[in-house]
Protein backbone atom coordinates (compact mmCIF):
# COMPACT_ATOMS: atom_id res chain seq x y z
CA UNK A 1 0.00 0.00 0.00
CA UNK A 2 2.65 2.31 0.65
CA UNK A 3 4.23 1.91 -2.23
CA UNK A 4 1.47 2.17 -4.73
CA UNK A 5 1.02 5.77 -2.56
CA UNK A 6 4.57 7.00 -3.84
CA UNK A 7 3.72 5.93 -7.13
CA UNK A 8 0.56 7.31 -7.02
CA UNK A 9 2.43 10.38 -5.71
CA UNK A 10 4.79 10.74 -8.69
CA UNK A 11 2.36 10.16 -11.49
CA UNK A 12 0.13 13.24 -10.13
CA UNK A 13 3.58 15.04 -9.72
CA UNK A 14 4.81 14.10 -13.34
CA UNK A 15 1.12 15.51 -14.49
CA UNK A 16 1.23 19.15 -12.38
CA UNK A 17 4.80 19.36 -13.79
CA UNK A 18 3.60 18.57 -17.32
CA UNK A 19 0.42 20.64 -17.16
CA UNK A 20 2.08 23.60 -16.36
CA UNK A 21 4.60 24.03 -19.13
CA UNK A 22 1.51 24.31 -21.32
CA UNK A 23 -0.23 26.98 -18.81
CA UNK A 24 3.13 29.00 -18.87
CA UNK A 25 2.75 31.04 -21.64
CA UNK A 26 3.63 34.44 -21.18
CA UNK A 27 2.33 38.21 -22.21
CA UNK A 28 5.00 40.48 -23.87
CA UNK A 29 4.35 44.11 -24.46
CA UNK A 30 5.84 46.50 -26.41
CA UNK A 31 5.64 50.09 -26.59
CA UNK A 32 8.01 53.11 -26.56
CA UNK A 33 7.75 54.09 -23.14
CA UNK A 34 6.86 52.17 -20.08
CA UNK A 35 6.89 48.21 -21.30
CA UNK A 36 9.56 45.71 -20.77
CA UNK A 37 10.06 46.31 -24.89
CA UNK A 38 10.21 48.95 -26.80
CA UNK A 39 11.51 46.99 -30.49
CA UNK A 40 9.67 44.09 -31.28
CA UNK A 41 12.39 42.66 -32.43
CA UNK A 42 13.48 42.49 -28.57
CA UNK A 43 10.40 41.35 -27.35
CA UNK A 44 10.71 38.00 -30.15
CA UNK A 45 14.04 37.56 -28.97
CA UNK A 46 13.22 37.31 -25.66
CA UNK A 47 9.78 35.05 -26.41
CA UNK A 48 9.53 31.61 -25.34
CA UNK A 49 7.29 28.83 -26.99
CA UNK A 50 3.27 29.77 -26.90
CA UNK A 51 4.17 33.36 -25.30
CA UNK A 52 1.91 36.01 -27.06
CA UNK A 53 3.54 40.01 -27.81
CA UNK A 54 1.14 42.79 -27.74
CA UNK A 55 2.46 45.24 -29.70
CA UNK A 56 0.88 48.97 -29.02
CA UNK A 57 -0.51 51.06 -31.61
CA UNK A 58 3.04 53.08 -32.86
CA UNK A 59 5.55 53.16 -35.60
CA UNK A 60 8.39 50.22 -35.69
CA UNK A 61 10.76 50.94 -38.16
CA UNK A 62 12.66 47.69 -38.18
CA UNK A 63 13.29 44.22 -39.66
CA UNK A 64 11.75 40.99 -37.60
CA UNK A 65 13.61 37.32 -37.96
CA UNK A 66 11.58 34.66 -35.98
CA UNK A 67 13.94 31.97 -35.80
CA UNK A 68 13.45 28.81 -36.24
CA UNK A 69 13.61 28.08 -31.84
CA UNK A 70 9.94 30.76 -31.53
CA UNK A 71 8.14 28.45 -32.69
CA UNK A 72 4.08 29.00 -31.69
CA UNK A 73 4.50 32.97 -31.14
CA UNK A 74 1.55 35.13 -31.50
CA UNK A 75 2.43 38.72 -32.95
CA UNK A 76 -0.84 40.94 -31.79
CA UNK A 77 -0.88 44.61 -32.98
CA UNK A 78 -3.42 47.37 -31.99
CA UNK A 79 -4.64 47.33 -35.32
CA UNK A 80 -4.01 50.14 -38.06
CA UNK A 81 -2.16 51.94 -35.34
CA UNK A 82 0.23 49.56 -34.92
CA UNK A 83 2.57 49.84 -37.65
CA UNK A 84 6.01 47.89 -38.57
CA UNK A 85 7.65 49.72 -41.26
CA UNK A 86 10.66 47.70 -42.83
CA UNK A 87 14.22 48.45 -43.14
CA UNK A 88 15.75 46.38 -46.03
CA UNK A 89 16.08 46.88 -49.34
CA UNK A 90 17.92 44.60 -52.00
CA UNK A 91 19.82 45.95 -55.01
CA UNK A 92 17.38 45.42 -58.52
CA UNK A 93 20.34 42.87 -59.65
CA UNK A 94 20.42 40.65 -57.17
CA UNK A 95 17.37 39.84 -57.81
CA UNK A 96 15.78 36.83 -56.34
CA UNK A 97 17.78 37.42 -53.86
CA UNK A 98 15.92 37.54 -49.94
CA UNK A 99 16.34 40.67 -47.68
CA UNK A 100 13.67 40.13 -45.52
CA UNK A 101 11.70 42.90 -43.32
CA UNK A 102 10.03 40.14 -41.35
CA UNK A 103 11.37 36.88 -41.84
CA UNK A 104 9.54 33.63 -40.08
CA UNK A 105 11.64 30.53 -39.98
CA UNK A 106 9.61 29.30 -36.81
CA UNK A 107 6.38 27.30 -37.25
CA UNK A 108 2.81 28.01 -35.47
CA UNK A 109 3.27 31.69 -35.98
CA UNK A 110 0.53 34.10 -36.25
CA UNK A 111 0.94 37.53 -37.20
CA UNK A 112 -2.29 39.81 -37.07
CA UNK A 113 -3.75 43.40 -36.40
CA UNK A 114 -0.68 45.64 -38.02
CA UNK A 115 -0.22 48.14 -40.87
CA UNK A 116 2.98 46.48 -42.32
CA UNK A 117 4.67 49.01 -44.72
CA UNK A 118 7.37 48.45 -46.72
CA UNK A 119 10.67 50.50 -46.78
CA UNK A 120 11.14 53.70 -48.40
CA UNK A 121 11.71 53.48 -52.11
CA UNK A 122 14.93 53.89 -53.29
CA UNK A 123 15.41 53.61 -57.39
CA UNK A 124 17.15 50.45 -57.96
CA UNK A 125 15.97 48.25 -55.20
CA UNK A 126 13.17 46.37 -54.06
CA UNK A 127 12.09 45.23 -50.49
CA UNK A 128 11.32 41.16 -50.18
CA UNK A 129 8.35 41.70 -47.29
CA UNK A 130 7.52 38.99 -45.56
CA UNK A 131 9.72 35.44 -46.55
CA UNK A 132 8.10 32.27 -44.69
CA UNK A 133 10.14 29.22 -43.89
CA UNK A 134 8.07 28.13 -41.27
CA UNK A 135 5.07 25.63 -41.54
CA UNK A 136 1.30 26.55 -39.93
CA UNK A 137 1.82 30.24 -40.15
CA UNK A 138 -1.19 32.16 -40.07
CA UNK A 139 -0.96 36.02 -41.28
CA UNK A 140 -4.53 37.53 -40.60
CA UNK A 141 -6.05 40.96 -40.59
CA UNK A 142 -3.49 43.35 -41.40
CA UNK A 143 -3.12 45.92 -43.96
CA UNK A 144 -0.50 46.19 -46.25
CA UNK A 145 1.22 48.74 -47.82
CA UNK A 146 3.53 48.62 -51.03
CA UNK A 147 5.56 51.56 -51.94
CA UNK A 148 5.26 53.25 -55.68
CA UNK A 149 8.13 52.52 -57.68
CA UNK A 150 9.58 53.92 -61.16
CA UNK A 151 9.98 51.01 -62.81
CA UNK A 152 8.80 47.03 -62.84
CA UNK A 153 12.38 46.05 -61.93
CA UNK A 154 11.97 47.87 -58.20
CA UNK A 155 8.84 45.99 -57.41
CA UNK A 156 8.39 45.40 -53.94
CA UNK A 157 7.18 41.78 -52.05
CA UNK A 158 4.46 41.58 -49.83
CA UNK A 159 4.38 38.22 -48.92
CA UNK A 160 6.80 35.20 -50.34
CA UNK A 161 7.91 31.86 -49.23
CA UNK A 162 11.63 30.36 -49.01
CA UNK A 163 11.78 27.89 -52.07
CA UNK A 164 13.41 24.15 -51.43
CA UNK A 165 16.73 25.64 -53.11
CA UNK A 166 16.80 28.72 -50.67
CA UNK A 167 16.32 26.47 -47.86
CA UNK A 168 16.85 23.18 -48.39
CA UNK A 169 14.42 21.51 -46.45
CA UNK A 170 11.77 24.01 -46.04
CA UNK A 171 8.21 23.27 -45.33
CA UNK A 172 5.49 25.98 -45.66
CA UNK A 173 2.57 23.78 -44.99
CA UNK A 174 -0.74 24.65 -43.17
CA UNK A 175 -0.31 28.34 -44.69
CA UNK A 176 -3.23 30.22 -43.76
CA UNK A 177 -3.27 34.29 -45.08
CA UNK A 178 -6.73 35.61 -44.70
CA UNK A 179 -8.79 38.53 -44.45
CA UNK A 180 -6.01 41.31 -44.71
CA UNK A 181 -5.52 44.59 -47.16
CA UNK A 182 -3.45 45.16 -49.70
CA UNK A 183 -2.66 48.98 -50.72
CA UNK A 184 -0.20 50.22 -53.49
């Protein structure tokens, strides 16, 4: 009897442990003044599995790379107000060639409620947008916004996925982009 009580005892002690790694997700916020992040870029890097990053409605002008160790990440903006504005551009040459303002190598992402912009034009160059190289990504309820450009060579991405070649290995499946704007 005793001893099926200290078994008893560990299996409901394995289970509590268990259980709570899935109850331990965690709330990031981000904001200029007065959060624990004011880049969201920070905020990702500091992210564990599940944890969900409330971004508040300002300008970001930066690149994102969720890598590949993020995985389930939640990306939760205040809407229009909330705007990420990318960085990168890539030389009209070089083309195919990836510089990615938000790149998501990480699967179970889910990016939603943001203006996403891309950079400022420059004659020349394009901007590659979002690049996916992650597998059930959802991208949901945002508006986009794709610079004008001078000619068809400087065309900018929105949203692209990592082909086999570029990442050998790569798996984009369970895909889900729904019910956002696109502006030019």
């Amino acid at each position: 009897m005793k001893k099926a009580g200290v078994i008893s005892l560990i299996i409901v002690l394995s289970i509590l442990i268990t259980s709570a790694g899935f109850i331990s997700a965690s709330v990031l916020n981000v904001c200029s003044s007065g959060c624990s992040y004011n880049k969201i870029q920070d905020a990702v890097n500091a992210a564990g599995t599940g944890d969900v990053i409330n971004v508040s409605g300002e300008s970001y002008n930066e690149d994102l790379i969720i890598y590949s160790n993020k995985t389930n990440l939640e990306l939760v903006g205040a809407g229009s107000s909330s705007i990420i504005k990318g960085v990168n551009n890539v030389d009209s040459s070089l083309f195919p060639l990836a510089a990615p303002n938000i790149e998501i190598l990480a699967d179970g992402i889910k990016i939603h409620g943001f203006r996403i912009e891309s950079p400022d034009y420059v004659s020349g160059k394009y901007s590659s947008g979002i690049v996916i190289g992650g597998k059930n990504i959802e991208i949901y309820n945002n508006n986009f916004i794709i610079n004008s450009v001078d000619t068809s060579d400087d065309i900018s991405q929105t949203i692209q996925t990592y082909h086999k070649l570029a990442k050998p290995g790569v798996d984009i499946s369970g895909l889900n982009i729904h019910d956002n704007s696109f502006t030019n």
